[in-house]
PDB file of N, CA and C in Angstrom:
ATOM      1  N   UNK A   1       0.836  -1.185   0.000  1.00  0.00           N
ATOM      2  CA  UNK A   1       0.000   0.000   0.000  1.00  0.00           C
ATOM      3  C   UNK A   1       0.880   1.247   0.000  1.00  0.00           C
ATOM      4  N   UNK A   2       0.227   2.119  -0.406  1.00  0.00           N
ATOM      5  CA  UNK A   2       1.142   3.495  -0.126  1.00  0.00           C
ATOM      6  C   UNK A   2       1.351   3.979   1.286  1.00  0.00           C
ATOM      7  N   UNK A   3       0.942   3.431   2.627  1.00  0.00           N
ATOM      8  CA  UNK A   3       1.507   3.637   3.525  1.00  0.00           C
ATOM      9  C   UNK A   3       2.953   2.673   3.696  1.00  0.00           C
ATOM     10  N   UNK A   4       3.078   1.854   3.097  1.00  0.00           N
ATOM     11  CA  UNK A   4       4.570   0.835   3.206  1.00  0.00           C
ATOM     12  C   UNK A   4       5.281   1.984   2.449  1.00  0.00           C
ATOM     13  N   UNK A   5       5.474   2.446   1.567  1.00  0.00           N
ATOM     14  CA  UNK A   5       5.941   2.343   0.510  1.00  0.00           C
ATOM     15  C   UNK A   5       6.495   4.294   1.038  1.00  0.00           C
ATOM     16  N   UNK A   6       5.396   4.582   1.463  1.00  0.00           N
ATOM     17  CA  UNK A   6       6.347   6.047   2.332  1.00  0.00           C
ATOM     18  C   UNK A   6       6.941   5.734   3.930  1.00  0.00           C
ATOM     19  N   UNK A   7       6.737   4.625   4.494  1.00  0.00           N
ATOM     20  CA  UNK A   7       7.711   4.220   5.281  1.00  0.00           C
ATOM     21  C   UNK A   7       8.880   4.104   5.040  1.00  0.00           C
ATOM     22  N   UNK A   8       8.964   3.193   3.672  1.00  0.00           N
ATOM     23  CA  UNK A   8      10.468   2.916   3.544  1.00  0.00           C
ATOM     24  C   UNK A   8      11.079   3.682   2.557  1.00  0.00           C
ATOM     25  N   UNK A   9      10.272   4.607   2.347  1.00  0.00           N
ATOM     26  CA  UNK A   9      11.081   5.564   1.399  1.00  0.00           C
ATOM     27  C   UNK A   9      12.493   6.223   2.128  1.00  0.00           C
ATOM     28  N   UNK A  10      12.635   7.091   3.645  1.00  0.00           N
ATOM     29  CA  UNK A  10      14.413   6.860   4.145  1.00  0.00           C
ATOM     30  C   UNK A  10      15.043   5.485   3.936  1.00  0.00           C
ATOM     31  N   UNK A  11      14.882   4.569   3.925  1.00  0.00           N
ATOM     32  CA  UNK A  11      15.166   3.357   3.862  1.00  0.00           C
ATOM     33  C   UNK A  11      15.969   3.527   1.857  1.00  0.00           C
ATOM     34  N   UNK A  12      15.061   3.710   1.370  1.00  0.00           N
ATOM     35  CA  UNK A  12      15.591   3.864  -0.349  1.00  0.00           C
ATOM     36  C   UNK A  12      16.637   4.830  -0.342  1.00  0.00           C
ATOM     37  N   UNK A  13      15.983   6.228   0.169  1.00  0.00           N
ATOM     38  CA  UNK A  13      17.125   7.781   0.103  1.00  0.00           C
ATOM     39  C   UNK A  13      18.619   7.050   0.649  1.00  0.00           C
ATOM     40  N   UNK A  14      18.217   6.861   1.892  1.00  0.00           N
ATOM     41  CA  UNK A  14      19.553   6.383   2.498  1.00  0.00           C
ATOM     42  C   UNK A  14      20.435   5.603   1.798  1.00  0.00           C
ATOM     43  N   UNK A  15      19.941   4.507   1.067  1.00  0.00           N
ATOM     44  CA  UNK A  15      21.036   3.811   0.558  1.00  0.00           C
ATOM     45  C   UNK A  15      21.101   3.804  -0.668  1.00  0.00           C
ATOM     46  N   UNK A  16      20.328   5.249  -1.320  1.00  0.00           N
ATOM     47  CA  UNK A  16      21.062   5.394  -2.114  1.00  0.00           C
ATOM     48  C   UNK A  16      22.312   6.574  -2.067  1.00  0.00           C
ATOM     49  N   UNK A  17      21.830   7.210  -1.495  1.00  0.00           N
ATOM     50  CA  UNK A  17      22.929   8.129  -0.904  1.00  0.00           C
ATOM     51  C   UNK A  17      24.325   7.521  -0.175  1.00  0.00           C
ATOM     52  N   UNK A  18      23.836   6.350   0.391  1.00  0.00           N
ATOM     53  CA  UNK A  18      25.359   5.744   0.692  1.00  0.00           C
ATOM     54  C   UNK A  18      25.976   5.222  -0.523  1.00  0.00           C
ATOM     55  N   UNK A  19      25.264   4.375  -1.154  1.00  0.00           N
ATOM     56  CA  UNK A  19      25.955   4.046  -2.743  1.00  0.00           C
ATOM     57  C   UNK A  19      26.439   5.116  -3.572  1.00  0.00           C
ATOM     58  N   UNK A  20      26.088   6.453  -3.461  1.00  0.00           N
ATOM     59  CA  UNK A  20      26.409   7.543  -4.232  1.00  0.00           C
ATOM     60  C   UNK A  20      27.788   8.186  -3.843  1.00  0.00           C
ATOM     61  N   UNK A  21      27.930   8.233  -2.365  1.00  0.00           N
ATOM     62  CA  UNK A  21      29.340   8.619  -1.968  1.00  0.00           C
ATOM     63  C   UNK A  21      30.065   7.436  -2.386  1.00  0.00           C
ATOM     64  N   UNK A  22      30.382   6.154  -1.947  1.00  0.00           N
ATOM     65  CA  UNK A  22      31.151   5.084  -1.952  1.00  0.00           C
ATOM     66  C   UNK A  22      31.162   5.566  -3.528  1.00  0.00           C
ATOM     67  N   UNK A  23      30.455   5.163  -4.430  1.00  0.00           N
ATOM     68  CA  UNK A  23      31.178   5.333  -5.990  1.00  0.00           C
ATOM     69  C   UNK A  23      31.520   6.406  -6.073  1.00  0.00           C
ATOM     70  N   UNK A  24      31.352   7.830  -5.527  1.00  0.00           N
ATOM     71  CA  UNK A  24      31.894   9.166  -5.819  1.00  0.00           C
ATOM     72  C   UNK A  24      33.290   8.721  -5.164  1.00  0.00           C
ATOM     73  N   UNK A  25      33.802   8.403  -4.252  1.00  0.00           N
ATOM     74  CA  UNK A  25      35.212   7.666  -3.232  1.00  0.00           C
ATOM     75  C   UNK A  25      35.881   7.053  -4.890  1.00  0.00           C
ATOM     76  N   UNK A  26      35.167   5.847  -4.704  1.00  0.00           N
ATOM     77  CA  UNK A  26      36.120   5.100  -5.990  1.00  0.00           C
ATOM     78  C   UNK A  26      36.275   5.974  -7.418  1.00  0.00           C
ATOM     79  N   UNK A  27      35.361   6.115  -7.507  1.00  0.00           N
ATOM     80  CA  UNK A  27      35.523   7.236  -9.540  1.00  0.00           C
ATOM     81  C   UNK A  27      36.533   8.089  -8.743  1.00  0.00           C
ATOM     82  N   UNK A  28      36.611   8.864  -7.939  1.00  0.00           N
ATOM     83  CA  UNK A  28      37.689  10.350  -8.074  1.00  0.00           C
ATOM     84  C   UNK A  28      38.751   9.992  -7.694  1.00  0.00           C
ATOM     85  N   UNK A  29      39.496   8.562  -7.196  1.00  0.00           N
ATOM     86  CA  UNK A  29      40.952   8.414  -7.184  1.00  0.00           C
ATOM     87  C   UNK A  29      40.720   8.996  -5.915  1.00  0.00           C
ATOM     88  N   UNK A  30      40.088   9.459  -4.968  1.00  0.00           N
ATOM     89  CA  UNK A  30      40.860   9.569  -3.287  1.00  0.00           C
ATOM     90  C   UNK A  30      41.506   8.612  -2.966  1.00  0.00           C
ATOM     91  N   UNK A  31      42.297   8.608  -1.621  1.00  0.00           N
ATOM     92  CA  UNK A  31      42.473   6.990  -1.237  1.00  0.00           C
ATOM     93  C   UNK A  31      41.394   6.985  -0.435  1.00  0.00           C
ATOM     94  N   UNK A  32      41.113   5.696  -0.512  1.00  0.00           N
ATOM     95  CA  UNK A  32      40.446   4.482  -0.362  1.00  0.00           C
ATOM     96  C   UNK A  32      40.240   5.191   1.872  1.00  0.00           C
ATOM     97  N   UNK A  33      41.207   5.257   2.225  1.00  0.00           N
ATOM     98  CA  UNK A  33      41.596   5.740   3.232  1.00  0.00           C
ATOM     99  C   UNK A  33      41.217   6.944   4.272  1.00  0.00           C
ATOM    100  N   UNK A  34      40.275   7.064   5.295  1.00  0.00           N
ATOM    101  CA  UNK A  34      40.227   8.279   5.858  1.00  0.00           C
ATOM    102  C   UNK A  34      41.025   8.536   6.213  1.00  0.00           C
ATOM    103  N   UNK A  35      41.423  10.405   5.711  1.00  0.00           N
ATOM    104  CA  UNK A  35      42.272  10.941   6.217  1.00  0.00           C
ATOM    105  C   UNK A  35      42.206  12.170   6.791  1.00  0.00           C
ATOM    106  N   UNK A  36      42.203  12.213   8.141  1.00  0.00           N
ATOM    107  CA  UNK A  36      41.471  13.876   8.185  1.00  0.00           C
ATOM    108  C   UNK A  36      41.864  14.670   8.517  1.00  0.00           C
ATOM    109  N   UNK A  37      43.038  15.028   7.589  1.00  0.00           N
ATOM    110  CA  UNK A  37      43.149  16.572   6.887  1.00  0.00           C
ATOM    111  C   UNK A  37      42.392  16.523   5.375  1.00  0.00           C
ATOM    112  N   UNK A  38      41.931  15.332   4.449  1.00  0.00           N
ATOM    113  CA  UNK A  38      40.966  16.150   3.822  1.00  0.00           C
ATOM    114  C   UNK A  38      39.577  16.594   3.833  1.00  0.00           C
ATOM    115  N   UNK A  39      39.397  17.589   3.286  1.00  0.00           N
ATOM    116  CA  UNK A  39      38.197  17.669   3.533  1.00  0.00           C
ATOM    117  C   UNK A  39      37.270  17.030   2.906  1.00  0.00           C
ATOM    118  N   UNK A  40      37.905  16.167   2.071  1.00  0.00           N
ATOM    119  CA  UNK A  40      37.177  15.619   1.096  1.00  0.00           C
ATOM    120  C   UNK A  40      36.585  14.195   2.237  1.00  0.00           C
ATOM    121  N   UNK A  41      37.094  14.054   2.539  1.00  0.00           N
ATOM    122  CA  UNK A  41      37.419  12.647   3.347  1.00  0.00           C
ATOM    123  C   UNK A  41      35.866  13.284   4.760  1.00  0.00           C
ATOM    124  N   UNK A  42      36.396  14.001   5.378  1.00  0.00           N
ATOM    125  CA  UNK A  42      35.208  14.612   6.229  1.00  0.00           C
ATOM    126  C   UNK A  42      33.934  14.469   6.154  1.00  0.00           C
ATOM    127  N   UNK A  43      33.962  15.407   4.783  1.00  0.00           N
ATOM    128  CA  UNK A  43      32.778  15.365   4.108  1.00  0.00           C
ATOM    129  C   UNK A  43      31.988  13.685   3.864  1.00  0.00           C
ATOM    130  N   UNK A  44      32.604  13.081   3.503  1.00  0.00           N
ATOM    131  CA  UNK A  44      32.667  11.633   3.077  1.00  0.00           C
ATOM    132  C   UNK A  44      31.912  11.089   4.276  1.00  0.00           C
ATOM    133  N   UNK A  45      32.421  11.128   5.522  1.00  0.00           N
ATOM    134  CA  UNK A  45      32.385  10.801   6.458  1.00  0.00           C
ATOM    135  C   UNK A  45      31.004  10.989   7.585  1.00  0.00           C
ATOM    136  N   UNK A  46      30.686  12.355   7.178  1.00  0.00           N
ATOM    137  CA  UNK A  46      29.545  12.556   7.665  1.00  0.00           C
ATOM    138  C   UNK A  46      28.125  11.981   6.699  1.00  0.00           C
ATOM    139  N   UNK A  47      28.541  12.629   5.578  1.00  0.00           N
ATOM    140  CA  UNK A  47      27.382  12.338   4.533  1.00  0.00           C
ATOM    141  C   UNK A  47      27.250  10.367   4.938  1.00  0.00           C
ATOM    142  N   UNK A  48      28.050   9.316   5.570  1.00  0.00           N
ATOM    143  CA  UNK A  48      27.642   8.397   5.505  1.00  0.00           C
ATOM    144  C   UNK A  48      26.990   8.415   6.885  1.00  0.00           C
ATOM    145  N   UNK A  49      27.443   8.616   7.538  1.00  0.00           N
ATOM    146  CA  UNK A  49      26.830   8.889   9.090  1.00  0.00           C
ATOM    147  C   UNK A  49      25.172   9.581   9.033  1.00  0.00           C
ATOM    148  N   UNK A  50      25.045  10.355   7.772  1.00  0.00           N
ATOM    149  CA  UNK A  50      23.733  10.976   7.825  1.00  0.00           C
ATOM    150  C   UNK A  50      23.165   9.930   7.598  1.00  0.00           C
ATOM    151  N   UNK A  51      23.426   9.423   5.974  1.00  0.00           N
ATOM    152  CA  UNK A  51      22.800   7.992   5.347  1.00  0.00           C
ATOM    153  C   UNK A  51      22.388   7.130   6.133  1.00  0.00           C
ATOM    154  N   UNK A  52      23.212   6.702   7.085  1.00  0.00           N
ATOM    155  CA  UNK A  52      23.298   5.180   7.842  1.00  0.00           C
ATOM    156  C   UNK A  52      22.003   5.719   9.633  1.00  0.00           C
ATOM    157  N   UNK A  53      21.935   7.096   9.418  1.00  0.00           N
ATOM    158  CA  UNK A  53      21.112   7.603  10.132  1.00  0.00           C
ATOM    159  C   UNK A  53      19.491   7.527   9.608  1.00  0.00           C
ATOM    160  N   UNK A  54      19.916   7.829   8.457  1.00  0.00           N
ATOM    161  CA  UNK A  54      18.825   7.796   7.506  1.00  0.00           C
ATOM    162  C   UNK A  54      17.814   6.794   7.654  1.00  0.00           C
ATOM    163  N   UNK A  55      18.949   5.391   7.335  1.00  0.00           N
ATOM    164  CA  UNK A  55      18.225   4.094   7.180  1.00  0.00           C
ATOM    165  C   UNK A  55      17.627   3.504   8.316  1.00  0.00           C
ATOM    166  N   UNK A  56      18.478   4.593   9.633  1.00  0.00           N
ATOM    167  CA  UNK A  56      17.692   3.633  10.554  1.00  0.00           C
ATOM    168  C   UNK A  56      16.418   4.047  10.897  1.00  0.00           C
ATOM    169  N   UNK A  57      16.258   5.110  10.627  1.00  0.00           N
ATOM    170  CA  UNK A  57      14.845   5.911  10.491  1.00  0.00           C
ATOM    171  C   UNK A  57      14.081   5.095   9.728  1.00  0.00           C
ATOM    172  N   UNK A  58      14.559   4.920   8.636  1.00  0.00           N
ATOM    173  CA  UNK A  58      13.335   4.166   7.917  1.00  0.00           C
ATOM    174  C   UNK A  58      12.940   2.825   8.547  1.00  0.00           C
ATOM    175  N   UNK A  59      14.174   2.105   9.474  1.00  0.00           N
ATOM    176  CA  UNK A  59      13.841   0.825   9.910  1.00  0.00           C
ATOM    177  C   UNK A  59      12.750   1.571  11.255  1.00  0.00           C
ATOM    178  N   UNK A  60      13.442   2.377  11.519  1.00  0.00           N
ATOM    179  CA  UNK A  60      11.710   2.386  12.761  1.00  0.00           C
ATOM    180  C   UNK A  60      10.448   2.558  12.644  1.00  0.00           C
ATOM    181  N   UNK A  61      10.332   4.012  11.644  1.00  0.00           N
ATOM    182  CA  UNK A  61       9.324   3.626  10.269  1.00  0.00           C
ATOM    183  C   UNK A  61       8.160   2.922  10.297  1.00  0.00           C
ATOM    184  N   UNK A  62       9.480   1.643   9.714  1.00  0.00           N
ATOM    185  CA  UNK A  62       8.708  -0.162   9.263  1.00  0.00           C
ATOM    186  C   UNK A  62       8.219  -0.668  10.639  1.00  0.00           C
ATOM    187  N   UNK A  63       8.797  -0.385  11.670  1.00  0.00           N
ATOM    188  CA  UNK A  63       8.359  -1.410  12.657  1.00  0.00           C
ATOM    189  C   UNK A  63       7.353  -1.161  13.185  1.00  0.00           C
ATOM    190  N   UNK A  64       6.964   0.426  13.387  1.00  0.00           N
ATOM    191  CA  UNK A  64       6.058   1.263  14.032  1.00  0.00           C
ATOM    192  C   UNK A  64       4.347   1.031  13.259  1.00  0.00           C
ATOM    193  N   UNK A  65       3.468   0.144  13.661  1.00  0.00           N
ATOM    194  CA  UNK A  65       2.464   0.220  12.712  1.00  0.00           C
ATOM    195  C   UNK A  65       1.224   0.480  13.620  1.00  0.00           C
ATOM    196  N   UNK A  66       0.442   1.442  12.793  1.00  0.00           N
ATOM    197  CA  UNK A  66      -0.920   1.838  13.548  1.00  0.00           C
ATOM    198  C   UNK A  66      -1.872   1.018  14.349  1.00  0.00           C
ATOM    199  N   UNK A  67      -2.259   1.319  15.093  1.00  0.00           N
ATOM    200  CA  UNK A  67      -3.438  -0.106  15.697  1.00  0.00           C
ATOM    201  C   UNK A  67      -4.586   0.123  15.067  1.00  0.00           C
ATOM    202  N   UNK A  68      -5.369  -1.210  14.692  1.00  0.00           N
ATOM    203  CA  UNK A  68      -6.390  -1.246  13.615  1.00  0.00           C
ATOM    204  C   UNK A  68      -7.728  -1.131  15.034  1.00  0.00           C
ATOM    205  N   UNK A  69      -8.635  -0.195  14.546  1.00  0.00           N
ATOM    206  CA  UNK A  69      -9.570   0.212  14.775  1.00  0.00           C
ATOM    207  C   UNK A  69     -10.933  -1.513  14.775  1.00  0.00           C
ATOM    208  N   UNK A  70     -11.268  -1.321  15.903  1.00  0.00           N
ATOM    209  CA  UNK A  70     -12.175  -2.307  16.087  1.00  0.00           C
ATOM    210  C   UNK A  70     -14.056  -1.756  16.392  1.00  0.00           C
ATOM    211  N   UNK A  71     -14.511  -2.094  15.765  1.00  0.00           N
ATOM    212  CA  UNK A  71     -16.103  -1.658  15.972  1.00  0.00           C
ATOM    213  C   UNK A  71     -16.764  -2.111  17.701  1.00  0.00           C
ATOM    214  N   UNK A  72     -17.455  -0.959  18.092  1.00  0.00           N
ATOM    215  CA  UNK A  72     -17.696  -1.508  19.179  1.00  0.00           C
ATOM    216  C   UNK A  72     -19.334  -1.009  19.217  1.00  0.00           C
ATOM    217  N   UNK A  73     -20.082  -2.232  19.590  1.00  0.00           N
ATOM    218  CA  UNK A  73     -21.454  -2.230  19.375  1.00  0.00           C
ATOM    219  C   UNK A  73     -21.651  -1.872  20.914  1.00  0.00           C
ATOM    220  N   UNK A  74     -22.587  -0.389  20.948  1.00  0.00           N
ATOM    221  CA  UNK A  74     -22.837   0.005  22.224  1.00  0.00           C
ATOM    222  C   UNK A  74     -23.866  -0.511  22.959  1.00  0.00           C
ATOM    223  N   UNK A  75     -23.860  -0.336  24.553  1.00  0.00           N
ATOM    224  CA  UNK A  75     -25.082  -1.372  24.846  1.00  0.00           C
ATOM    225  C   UNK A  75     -25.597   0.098  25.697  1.00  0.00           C
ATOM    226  N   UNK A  76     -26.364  -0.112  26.359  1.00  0.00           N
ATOM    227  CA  UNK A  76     -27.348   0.415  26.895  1.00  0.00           C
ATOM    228  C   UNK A  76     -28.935   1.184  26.923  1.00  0.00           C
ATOM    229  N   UNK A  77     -29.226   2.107  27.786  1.00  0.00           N
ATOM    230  CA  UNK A  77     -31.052   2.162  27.420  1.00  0.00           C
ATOM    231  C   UNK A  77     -30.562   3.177  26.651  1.00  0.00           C
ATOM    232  N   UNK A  78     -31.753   3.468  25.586  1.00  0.00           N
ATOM    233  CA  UNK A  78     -32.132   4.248  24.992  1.00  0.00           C
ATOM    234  C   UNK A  78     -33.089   5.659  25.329  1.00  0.00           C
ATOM    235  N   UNK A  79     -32.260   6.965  25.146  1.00  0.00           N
ATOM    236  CA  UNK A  79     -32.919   8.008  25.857  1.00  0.00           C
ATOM    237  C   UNK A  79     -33.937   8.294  25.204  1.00  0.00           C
ATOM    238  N   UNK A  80     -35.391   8.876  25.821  1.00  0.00           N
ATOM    239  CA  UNK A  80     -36.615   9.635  25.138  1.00  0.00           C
ATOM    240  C   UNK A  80     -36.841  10.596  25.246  1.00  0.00           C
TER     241      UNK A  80
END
């Protein structure tokens, strides 16, 4: 349903955003290596920390589900 499906949407952002740094890391020749005097590396560093923040949001999200509404047939007298 479209309530799943905007649950796990941090769940998608997040990892794709972690896949987006890791190949931005490998394509530009950094090393492989944190190093922090760059800033490149910093940057790197947080942006995965956001991501991996990200995802866990979406895992709570998923776990968190509404309580389903139950009909309740009322009893008593009837006012005149």
């Amino acid at each position: 349903s479209n309530d799943t499906l905007v649950r796990g949407l941090p769940i998608l952002v997040g990892g794709a955003s972690l896949l987006a740094v890791l190949l931005n890391r490998a394509v530009s020749g950094i090393a492989a290596v944190a190093d922090a005097s760059s800033s490149q590396s910093r940057a790197d560093i947080l942006t995965l920390a956001l991501s991996v923040t990200d995802i866990l949001a979406g895992l709570v999200w998923l776990s968190i589900r509404p309580k389903s509404i139950s009909p309740v047939v009322p009893r008593g007298v009837e006012c005149k």
